[in-house]
N, C-alpha and C. Protein backbone atom coordinates (compact mmCIF):
# COMPACT_ATOMS: atom_id res chain seq x y z
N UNK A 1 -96.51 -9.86 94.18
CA UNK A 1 -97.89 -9.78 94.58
C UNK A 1 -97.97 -9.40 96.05
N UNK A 2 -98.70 -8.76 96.51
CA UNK A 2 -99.15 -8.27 97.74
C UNK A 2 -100.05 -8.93 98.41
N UNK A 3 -99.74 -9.14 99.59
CA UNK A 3 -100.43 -10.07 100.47
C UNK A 3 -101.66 -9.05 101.05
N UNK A 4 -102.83 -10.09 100.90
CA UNK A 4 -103.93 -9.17 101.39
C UNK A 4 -103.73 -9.00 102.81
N UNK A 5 -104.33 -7.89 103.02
CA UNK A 5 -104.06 -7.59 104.68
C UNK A 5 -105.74 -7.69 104.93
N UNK A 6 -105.80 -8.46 106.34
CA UNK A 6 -107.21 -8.19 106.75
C UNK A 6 -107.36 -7.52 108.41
N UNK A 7 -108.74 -7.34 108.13
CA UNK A 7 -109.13 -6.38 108.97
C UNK A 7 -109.50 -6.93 110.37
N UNK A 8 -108.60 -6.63 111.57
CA UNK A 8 -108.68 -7.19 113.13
C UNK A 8 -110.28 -7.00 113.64
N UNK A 9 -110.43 -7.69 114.70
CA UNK A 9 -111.52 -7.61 115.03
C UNK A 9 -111.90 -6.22 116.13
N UNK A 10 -110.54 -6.23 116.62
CA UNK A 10 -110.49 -4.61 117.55
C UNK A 10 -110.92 -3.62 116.30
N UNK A 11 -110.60 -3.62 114.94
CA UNK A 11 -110.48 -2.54 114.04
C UNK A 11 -111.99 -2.72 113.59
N UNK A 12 -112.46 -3.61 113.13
CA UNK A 12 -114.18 -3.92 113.42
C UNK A 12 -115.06 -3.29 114.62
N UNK A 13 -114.38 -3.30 115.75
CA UNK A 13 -115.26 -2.74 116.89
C UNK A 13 -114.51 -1.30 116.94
N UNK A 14 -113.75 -1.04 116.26
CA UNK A 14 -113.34 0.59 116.79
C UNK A 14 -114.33 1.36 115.13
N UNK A 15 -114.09 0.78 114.28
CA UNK A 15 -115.66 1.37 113.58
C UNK A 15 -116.59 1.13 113.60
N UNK A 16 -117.10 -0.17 114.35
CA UNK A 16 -118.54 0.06 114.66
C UNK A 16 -119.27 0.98 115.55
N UNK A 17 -118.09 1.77 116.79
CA UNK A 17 -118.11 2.05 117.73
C UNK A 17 -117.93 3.59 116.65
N UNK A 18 -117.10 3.79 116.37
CA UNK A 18 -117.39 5.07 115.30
C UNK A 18 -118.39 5.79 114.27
N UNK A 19 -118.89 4.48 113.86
CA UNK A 19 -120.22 4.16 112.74
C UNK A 19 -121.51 5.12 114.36
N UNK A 20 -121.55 4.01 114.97
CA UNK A 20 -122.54 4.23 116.24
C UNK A 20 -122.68 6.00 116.61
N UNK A 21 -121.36 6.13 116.75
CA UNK A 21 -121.06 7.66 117.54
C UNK A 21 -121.51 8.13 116.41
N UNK A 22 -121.61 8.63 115.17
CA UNK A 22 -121.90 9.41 114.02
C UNK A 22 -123.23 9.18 114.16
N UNK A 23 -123.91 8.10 113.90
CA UNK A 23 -125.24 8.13 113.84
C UNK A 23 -126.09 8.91 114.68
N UNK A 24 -125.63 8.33 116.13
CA UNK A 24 -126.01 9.09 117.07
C UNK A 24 -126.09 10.84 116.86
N UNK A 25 -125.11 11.27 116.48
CA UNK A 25 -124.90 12.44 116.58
C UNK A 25 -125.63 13.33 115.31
N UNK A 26 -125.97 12.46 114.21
CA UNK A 26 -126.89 13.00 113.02
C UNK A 26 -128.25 12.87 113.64
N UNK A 27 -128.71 11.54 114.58
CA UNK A 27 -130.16 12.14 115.10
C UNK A 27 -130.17 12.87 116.07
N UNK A 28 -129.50 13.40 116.91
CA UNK A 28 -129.54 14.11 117.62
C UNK A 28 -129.47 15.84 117.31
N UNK A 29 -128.77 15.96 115.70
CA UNK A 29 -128.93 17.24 115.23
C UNK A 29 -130.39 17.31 114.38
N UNK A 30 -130.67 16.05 113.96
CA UNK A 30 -132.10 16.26 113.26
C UNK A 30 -133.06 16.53 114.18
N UNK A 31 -132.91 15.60 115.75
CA UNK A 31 -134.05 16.21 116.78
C UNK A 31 -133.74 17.49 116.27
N UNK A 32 -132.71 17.93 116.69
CA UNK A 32 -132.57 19.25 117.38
C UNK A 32 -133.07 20.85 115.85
N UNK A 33 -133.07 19.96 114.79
CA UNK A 33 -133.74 20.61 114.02
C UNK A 33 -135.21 20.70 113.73
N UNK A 34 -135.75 19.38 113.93
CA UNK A 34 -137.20 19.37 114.21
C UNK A 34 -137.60 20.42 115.00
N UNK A 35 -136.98 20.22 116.34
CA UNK A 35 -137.82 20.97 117.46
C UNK A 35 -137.02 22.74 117.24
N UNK A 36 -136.72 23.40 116.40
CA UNK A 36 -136.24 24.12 116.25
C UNK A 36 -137.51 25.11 115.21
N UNK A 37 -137.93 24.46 114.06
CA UNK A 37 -138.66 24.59 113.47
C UNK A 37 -140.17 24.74 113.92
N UNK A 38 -140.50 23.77 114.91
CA UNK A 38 -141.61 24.34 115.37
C UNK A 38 -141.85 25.57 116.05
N UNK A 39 -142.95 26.19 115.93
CA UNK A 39 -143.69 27.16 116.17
C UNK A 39 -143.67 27.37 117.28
N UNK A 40 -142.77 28.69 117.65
CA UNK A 40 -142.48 29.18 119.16
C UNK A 40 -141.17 28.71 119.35
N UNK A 41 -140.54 28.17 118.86
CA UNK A 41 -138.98 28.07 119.36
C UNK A 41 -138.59 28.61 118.68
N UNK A 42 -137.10 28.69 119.22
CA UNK A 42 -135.77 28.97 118.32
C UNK A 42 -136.15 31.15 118.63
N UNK A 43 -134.65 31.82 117.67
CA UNK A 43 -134.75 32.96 118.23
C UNK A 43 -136.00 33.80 117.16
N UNK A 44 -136.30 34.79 118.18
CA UNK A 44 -136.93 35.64 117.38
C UNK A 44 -136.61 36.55 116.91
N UNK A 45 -136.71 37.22 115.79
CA UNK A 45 -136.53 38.54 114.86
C UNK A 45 -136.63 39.59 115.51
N UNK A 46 -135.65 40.39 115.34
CA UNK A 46 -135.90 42.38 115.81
C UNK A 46 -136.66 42.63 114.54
N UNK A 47 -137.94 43.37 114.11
CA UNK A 47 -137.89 44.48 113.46
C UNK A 47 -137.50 45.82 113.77
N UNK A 48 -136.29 45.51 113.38
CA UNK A 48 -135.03 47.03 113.17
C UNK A 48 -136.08 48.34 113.38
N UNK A 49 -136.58 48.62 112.45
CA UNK A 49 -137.21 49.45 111.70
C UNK A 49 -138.54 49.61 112.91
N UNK A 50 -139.05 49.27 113.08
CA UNK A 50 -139.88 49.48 114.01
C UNK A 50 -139.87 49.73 115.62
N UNK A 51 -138.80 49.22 115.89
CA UNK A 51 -137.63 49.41 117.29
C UNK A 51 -137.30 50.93 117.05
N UNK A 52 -136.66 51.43 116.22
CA UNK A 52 -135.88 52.24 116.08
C UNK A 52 -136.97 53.45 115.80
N UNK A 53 -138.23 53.45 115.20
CA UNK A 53 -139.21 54.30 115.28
C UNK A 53 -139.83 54.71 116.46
N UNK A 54 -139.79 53.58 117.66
CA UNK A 54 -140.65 53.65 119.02
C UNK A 54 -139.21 54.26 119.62
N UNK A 55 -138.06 53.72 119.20
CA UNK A 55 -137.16 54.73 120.14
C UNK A 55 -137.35 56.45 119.81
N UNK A 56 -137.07 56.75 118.70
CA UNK A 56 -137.49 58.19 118.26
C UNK A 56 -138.11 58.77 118.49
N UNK A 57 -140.08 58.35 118.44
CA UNK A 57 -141.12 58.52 119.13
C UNK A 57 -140.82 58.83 120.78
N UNK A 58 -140.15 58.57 121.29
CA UNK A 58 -140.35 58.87 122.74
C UNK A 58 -141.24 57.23 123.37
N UNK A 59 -141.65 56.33 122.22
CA UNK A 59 -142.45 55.66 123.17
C UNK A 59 -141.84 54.13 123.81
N UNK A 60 -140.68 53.74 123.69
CA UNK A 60 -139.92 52.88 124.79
C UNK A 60 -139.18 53.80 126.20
N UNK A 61 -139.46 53.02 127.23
CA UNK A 61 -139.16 54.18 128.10
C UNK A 61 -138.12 53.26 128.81
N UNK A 62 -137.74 53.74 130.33
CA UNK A 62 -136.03 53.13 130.40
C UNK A 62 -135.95 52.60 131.65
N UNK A 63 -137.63 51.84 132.22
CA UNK A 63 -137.86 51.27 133.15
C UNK A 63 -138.10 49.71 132.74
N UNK A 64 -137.76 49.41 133.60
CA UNK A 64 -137.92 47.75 133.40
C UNK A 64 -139.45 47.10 133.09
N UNK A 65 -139.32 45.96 132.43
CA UNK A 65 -141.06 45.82 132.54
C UNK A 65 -141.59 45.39 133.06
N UNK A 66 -143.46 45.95 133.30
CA UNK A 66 -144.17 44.74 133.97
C UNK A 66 -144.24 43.76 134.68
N UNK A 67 -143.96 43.11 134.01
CA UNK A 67 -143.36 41.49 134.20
C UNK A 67 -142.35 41.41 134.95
N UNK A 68 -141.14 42.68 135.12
CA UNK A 68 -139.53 42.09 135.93
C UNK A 68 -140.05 42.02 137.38
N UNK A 69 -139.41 41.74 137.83
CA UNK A 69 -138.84 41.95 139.57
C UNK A 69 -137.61 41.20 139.69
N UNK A 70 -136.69 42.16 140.74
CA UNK A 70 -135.57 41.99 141.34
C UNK A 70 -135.83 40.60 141.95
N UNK A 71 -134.11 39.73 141.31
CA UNK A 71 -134.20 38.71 142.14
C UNK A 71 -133.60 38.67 143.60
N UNK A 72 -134.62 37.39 144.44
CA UNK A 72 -134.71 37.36 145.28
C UNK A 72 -133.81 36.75 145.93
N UNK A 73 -133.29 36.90 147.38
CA UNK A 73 -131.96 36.37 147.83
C UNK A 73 -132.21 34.56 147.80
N UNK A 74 -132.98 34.48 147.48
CA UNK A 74 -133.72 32.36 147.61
C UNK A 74 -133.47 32.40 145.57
N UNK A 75 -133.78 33.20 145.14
CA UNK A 75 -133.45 32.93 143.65
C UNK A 75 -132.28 33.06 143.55
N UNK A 76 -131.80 33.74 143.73
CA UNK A 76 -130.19 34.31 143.74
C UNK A 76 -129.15 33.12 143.64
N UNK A 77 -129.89 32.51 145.43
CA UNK A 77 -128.87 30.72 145.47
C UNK A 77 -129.17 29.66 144.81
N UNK A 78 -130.43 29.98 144.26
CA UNK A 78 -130.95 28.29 143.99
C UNK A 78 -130.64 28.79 142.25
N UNK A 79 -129.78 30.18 142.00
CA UNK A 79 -128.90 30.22 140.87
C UNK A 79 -127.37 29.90 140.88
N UNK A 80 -127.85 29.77 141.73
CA UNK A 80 -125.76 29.65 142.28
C UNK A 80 -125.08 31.14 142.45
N UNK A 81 -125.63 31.96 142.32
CA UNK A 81 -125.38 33.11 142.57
C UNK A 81 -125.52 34.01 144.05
N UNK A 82 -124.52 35.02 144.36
CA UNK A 82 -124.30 35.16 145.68
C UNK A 82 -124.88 36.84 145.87
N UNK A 83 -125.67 37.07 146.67
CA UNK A 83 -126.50 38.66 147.00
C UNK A 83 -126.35 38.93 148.04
C-alpha cells in the first residue's frame, strides 16, 4: 500500500500564488477585450479597392496632410528623440 503523500503548505501558497497570477491575467485580457470592441478603438480597415481607385484617379497626392507638421526640436526631446 502506498502512503498518502500530502500537500506542504509552501505547495498551497505556490498555487495559490499561481491560481492568483492566472486570474489576474484572464481579467486583464477580458478588459482588454471589452475596450477593444467598443466603438472607435482597435485598428481600422483599408478599403483596398477604393485606395487603389483614388491612387489611379490621380486623386491622392504625395504631400503630407493638413493636419501634419514637422516635429518640433521641444517635441523631438520630450520624445526622447535627438534633432
Amino acid at each position: 500500500m502506498h502512503p498518502i503523500r500530502h500537500i506542504h503548505p509552501r505547495e498551497l501558497r505556490f498555487l495559490g500564488l499561481l491560481s492568483l497570477t492566472l486570474l489576474l491575467i484572464a481579467l486583464q485580457l477580458a478588459d482588454g477585450l471589452r475596450l477593444a470592441a467598443l466603438g472607435g478603438s482597435g485598428w481600422r480597415s483599408v478599403d483596398r479597392v477604393a485606395l487603389e481607385r483614388r491612387i489611379d484617379s490621380g486623386r491622392l497626392s504625395d504631400h503630407e496632410a493638413d493636419w501634419y507638421h514637422p516635429t518640433t526640436p521641444q517635441e523631438s526631446a520630450a520624445l526622447g528623440g535627438t534633432r
